[in-house]
Protein backbone atom coordinates (compact mmCIF):
# COMPACT_ATOMS: atom_id res chain seq x y z
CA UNK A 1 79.95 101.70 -61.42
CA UNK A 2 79.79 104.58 -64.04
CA UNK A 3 76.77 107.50 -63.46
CA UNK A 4 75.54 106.76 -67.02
CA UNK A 5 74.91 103.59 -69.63
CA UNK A 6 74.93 103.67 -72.97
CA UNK A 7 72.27 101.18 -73.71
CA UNK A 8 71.81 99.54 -77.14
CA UNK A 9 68.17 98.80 -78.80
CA UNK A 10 68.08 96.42 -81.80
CA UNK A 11 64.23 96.59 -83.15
CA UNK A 12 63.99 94.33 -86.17
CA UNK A 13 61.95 92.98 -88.59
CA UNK A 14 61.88 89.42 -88.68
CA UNK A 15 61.81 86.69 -91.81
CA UNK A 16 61.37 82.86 -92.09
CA UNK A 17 65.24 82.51 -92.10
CA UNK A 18 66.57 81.89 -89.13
CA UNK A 19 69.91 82.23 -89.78
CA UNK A 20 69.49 85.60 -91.41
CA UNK A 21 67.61 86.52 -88.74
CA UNK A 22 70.25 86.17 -86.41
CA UNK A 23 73.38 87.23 -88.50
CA UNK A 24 71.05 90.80 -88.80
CA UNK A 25 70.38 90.69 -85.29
CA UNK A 26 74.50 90.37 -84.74
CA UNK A 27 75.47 93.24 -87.28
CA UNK A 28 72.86 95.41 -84.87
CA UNK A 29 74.66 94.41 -81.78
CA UNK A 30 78.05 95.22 -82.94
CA UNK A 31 76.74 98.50 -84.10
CA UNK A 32 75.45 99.36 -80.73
CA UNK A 33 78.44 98.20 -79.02
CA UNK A 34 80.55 100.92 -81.69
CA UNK A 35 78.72 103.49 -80.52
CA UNK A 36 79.79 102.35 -76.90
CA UNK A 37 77.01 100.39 -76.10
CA UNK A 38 77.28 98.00 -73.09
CA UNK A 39 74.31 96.83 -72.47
CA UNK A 40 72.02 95.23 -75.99
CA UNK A 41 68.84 94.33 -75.54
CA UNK A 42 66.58 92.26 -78.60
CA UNK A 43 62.93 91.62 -78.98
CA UNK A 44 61.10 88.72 -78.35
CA UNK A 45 61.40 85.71 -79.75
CA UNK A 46 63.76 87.51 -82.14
CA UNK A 47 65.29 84.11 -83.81
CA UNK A 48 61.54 83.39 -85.56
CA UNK A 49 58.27 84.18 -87.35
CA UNK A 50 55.78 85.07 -84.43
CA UNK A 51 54.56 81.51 -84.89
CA UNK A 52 52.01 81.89 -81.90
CA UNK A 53 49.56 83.40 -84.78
CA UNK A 54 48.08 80.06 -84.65
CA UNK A 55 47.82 76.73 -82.82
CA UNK A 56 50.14 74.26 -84.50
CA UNK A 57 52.00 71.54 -82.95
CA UNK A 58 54.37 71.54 -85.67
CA UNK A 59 55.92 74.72 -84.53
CA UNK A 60 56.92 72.95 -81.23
CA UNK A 61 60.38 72.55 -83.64
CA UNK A 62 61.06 75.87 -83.10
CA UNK A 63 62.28 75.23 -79.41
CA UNK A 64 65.59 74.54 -78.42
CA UNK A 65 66.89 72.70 -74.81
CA UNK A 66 69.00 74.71 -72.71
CA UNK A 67 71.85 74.79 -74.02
CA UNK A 68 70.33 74.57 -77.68
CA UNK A 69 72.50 76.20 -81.00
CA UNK A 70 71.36 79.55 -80.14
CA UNK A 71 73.10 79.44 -76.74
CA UNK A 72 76.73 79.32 -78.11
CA UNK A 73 75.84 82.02 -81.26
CA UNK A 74 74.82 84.50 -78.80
CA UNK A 75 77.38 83.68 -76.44
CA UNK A 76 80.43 84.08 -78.93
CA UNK A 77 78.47 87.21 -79.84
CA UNK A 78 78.75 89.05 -76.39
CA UNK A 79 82.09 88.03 -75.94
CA UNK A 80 83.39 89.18 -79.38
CA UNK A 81 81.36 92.28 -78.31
CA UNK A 82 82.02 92.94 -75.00
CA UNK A 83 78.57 93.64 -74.01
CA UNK A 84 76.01 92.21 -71.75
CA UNK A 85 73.48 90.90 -74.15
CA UNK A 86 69.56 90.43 -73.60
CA UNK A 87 67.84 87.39 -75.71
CA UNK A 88 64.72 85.73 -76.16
CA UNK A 89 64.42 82.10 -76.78
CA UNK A 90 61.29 79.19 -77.37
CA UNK A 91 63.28 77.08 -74.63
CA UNK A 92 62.24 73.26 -74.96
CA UNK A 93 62.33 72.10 -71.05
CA UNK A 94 61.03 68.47 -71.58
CA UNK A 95 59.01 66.82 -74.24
CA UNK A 96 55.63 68.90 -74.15
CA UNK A 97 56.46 71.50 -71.48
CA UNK A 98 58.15 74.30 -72.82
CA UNK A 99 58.88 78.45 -72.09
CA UNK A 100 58.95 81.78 -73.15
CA UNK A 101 62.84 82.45 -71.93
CA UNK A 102 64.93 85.40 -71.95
CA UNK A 103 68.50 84.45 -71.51
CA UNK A 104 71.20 87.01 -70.42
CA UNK A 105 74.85 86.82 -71.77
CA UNK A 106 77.95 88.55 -69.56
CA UNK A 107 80.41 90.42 -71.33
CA UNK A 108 82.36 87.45 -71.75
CA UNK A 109 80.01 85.31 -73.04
CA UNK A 110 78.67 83.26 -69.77
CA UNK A 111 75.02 83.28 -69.07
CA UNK A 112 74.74 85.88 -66.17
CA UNK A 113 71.07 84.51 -65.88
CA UNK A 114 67.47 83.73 -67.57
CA UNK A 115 63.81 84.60 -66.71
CA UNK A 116 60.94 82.64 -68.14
CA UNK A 117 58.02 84.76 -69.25
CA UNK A 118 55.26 84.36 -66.00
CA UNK A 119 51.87 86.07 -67.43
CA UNK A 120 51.10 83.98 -70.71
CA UNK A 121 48.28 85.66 -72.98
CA UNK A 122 45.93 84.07 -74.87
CA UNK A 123 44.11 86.46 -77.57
CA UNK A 124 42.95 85.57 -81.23
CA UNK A 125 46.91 85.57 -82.83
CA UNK A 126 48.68 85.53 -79.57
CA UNK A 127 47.84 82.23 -78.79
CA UNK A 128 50.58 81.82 -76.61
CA UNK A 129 49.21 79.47 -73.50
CA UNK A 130 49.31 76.60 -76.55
CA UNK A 131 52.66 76.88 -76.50
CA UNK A 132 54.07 78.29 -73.26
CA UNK A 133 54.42 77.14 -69.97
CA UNK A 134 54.15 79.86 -67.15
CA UNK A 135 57.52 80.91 -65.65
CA UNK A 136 58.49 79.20 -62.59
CA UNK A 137 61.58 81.10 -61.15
CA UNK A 138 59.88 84.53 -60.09
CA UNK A 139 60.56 87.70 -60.33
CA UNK A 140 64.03 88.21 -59.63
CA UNK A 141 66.50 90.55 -60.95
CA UNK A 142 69.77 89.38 -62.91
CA UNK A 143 73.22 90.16 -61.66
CA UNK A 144 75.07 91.88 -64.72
CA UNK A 145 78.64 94.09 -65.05
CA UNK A 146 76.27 96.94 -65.47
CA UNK A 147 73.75 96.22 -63.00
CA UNK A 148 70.90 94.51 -61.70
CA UNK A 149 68.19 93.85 -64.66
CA UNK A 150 64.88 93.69 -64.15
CA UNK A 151 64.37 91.23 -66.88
CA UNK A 152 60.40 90.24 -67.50
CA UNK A 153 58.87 89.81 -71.48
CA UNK A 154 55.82 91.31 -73.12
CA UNK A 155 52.88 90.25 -71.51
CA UNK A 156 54.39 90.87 -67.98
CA UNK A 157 54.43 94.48 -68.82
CA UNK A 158 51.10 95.10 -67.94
CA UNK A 159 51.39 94.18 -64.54
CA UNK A 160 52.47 96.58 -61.95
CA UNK A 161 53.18 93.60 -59.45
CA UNK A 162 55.71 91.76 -61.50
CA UNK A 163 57.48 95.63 -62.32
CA UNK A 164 57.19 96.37 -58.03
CA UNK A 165 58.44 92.97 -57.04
CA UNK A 166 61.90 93.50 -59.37
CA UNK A 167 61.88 96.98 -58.01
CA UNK A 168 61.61 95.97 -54.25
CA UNK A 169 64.39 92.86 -55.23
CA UNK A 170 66.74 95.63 -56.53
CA UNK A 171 66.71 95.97 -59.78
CA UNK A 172 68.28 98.92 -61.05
CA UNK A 173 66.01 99.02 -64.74
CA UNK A 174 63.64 97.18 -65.47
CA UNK A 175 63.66 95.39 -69.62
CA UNK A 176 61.04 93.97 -71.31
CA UNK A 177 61.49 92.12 -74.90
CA UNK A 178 58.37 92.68 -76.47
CA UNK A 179 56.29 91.43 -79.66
CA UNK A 180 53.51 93.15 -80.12
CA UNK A 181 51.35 94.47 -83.06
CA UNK A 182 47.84 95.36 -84.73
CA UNK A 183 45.70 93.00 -86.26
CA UNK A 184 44.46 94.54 -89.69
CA UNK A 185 40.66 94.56 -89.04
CA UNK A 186 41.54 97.29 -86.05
CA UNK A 187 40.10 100.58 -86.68
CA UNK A 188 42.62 103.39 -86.59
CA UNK A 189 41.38 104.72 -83.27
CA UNK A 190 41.55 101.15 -81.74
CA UNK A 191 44.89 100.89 -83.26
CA UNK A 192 46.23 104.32 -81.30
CA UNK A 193 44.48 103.71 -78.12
CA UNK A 194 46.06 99.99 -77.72
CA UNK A 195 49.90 101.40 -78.66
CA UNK A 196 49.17 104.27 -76.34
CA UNK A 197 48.03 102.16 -73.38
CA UNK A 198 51.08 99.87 -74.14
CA UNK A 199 53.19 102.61 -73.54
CA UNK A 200 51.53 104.38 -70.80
CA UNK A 201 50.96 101.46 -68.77
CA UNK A 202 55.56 100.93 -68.99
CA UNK A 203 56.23 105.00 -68.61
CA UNK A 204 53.88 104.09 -64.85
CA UNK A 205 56.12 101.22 -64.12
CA UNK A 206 59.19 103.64 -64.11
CA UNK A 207 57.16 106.45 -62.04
CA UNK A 208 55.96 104.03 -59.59
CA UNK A 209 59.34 102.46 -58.94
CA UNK A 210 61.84 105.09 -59.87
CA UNK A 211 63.19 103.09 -62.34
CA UNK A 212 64.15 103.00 -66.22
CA UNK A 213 62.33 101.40 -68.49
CA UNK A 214 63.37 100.04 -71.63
CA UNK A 215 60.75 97.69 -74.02
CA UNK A 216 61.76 96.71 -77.05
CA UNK A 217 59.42 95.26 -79.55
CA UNK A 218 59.76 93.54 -83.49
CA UNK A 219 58.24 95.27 -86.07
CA UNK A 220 57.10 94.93 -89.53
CA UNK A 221 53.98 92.57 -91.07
CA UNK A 222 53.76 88.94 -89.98
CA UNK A 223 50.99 86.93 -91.98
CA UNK A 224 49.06 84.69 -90.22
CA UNK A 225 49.68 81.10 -91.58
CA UNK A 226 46.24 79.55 -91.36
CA UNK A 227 44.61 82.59 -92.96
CA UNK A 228 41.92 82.90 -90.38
CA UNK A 229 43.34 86.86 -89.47
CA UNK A 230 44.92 89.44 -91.50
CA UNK A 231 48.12 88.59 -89.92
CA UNK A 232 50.34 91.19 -87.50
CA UNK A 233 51.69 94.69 -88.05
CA UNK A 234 53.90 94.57 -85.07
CA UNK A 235 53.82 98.46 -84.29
CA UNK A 236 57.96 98.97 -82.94
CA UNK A 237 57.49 102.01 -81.19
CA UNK A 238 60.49 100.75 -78.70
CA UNK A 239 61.46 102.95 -75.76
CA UNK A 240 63.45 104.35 -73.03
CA UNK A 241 62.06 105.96 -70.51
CA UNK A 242 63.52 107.46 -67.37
CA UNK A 243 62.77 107.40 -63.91
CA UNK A 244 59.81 109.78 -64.17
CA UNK A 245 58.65 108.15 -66.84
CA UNK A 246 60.33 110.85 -69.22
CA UNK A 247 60.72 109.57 -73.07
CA UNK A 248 64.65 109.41 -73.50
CA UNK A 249 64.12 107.98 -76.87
CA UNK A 250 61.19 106.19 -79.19
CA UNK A 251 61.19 104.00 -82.19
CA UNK A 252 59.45 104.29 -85.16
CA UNK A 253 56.29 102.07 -85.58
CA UNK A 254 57.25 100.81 -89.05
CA UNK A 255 61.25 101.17 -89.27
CA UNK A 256 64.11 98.50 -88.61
CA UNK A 257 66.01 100.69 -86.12
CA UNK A 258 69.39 100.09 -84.33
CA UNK A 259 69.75 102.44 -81.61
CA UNK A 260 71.82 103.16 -78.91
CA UNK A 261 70.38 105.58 -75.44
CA UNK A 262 72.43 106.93 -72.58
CA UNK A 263 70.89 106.35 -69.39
CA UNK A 264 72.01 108.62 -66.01
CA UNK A 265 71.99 106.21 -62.91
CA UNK A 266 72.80 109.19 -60.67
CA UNK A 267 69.00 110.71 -61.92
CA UNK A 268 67.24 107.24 -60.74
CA UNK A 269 69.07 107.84 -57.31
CA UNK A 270 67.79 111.10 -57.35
CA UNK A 271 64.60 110.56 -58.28
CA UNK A 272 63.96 108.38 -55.54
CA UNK A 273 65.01 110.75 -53.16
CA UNK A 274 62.57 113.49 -54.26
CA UNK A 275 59.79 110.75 -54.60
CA UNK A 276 60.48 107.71 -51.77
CA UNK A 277 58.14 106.17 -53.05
CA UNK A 278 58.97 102.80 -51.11
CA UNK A 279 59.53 104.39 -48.06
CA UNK A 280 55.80 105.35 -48.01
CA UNK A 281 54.32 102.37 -49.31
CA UNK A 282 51.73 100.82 -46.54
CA UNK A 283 53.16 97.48 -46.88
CA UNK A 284 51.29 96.56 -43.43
CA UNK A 285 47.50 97.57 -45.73
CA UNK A 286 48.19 95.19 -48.66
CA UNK A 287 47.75 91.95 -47.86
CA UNK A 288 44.45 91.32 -49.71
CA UNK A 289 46.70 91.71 -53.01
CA UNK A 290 47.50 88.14 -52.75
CA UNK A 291 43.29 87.73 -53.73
CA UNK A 292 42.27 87.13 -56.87
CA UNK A 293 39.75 89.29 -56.34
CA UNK A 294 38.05 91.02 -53.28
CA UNK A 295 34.45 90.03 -52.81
């Protein structure tokens, strides 16, 4: 395996079309993959609206079965491309059970593997528990040409258990598909110190495990159907970081950006060598983690 990866970010603003929305999203993955990008990673729920701004069982229509139409677009995609490919799809298991689903596509189009989303918020205009069913198939890396990806979305970036068990299962980066954003009524200050503990809380994930991080998020104004909020202003912001939690590139907060990052493997080896971490860890000390809380 090479010592570096040229990793490809496609942050995007997203509009009621779905088709547009995904013939955009393709012109950003071939531009990645001409500046030599193997490895393209989108946002959450990238094909859609952010339709979780309310409680509607209308937007139920928005999920596909596995394999839906999205399956084969993205598939023919990646293998025009070349490139591993990172998506995020409403996945319709059975009538009224459905999931949050990140689906990755192998250079030549297969599906090298999916994750469904396991923490599922539930905040005024991320009112996702209506609509998602918490992952059932753990936290498990996904076998890739380019390496082991530590696959989780949004929500699951706040927890440093769901980062440590991909870590401790091998993955070699861990990737989060994001959608995140301010509601209007925020005050400036509330508004910085919620994007900078969204991004502090990731750059610990890759300090703690030695490990890469990139999260990429949508960006632009939503409105919220029902009229209830102001709507979103999902903030971007999308990152790399290394495996000291070092910024090796960030986003804009309000531009449609299409980049591509190089990424040194031969630094995360490193890195773990000068800090072993998991060697250290007192894994004989931790069993109360497993409470939900410690009276």
């Amino acid at each position: 395996m090479d010592k570096t990866l040229k990793i490809g970010l496609v942050q995007q603003s997203i509009t009621p079309n779905k088709e547009l929305n995904r013939q955009t999203l393709a012109s950003g993955i071939r531009k990645c993959v001409s500046e030599g990008a193997e490895l393209v990673i989108l946002q959450e729920l990238h094909d859609t609206p952010y339709f979780c701004q309310v409680e509607n069982t209308e937007n139920f229509s928005f999920a596909e079965p596995f394999p839906g139409e999205a399956i084969p677009f993205y598939s023919s995609v990646a293998a025009e491309c070349g490139v591993v490919l990172v998506t995020s799809l409403f996945e319709k298991r059975a009538a009224g059970l459905y999931h949050n689903t990140a689906v990755v596509f192998e250079k030549d189009g297969s599906i090298a593997g999916k994750y469904r989303k396991m923490h599922i918020p539930d905040d005024p205009a991320y009112y996702e528990k209506f609509y998602f069913t918490p992952g059932d198939m753990g936290f498990n890396p996904i076998e890739t040409s380019v390496g082991k990806l530590g696959l989780m979305v949004c929500w699951d970036q706040w927890y440093p258990e769901a980062a440590r068990l991909m870590a401790l299962a091998g993955a070699d980066m861990l990737i989060y598909p994001t959608a995140i954003g301010w509601e209007s009524t925020d005050t400036d200050e509330e508004k910085s110190r919620q994007r900078e503990a969204w991004i502090t809380v990731q750059r610990g994930h890759a300090v703690a495990n030695g490990l890469p991080v990139i999260a990429v998020n949508r960006v632009g104004y939503e409105p919220d159907p029902s009229g209830v909020t102001n709507g979103i202003t999902f903030w971007g912001s999308s990152f790399v970081a290394g495996p000291q939690g070092e910024f090796l590139y960030q986003a804009p907060t309000d531009k449609e950006t299409v980049k591509v990052v190089e990424i040194d493997r031969e630094r995360t080896e490193n890195v773990r060598r000068w800090w072993p971490f998991l060697r250290d860890r007192r894994i004989d000390a931790y069993g109360n983690i497993l409470k939900r809380f410690i009276d």
